[in-house]
Protein backbone atom coordinates (compact mmCIF):
# COMPACT_ATOMS: atom_id res chain seq x y z
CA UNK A 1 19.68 -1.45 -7.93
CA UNK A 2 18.81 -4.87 -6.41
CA UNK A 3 18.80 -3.74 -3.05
CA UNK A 4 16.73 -0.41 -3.57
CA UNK A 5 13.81 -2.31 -4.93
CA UNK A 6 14.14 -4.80 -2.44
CA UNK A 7 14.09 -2.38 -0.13
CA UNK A 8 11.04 -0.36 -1.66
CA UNK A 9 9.16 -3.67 -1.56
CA UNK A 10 9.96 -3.85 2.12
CA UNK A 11 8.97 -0.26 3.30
CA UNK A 12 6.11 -0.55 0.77
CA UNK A 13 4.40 -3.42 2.50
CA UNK A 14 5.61 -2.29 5.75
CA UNK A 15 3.79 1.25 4.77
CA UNK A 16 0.21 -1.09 3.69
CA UNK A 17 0.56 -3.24 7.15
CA UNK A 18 0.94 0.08 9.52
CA UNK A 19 -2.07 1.70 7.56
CA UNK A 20 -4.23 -1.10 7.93
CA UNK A 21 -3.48 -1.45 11.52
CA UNK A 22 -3.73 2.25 12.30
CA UNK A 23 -7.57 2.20 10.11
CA UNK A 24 -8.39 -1.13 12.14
CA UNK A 25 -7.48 0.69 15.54
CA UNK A 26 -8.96 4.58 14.37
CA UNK A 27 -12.35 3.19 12.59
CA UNK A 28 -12.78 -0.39 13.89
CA UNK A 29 -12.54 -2.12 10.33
CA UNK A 30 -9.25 -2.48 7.98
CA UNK A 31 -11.00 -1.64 4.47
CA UNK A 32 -14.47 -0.12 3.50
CA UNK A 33 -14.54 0.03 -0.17
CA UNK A 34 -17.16 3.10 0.04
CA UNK A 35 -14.21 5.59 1.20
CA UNK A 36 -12.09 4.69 -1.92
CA UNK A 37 -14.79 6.86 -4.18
CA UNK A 38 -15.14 9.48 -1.33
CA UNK A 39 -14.48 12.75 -2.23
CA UNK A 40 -11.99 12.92 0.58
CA UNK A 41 -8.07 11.82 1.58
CA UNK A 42 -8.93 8.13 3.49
CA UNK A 43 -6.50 5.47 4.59
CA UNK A 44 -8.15 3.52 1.82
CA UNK A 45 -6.92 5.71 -1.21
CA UNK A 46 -3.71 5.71 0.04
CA UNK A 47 -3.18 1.85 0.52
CA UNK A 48 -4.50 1.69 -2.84
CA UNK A 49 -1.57 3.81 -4.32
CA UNK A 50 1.11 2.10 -2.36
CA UNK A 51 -0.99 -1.59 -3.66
CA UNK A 52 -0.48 0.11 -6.91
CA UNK A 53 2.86 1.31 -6.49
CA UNK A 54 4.07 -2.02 -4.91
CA UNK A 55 2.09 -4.46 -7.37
CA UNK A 56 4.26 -2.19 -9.75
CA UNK A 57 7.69 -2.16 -8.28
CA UNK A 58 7.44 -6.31 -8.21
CA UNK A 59 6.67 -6.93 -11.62
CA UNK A 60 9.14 -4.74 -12.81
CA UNK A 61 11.90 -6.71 -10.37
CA UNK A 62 10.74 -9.64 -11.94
CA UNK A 63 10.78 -8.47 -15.01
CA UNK A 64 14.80 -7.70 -14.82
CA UNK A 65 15.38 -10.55 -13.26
């Protein structure tokens, strides 16, 4: 079970890194905080559920540690 969340960590933060890249290369900035309360799907809302997801998936690692 180790392993899996290590490995969830990994593809999580590997998931954030390629999204901020692609938004960086697409829109010229890595975060605008005014497309988080857009009405729309954005590159923002979704690197805020993986931050989420992977502030999440650490703390409960630690947590069984």
């Amino acid at each position: 079970m180790k392993k899996l969340r290590l490995r969830a960590i990994v593809f999580l933060s590997m998931m954030i890194t390629w999204l901020l890249l692609d938004e960086y290369v697409k829109e010229g900035y890595f975060f605008k905080i005014e497309d988080v309360v857009n009405g729309s799907i954005t590159h923002e809302k979704i690197i805020v559920g993986l931050l989420i997801t992977l502030i999440l998936t650490i703390l409960k690692s630690l947590r069984r540690s």
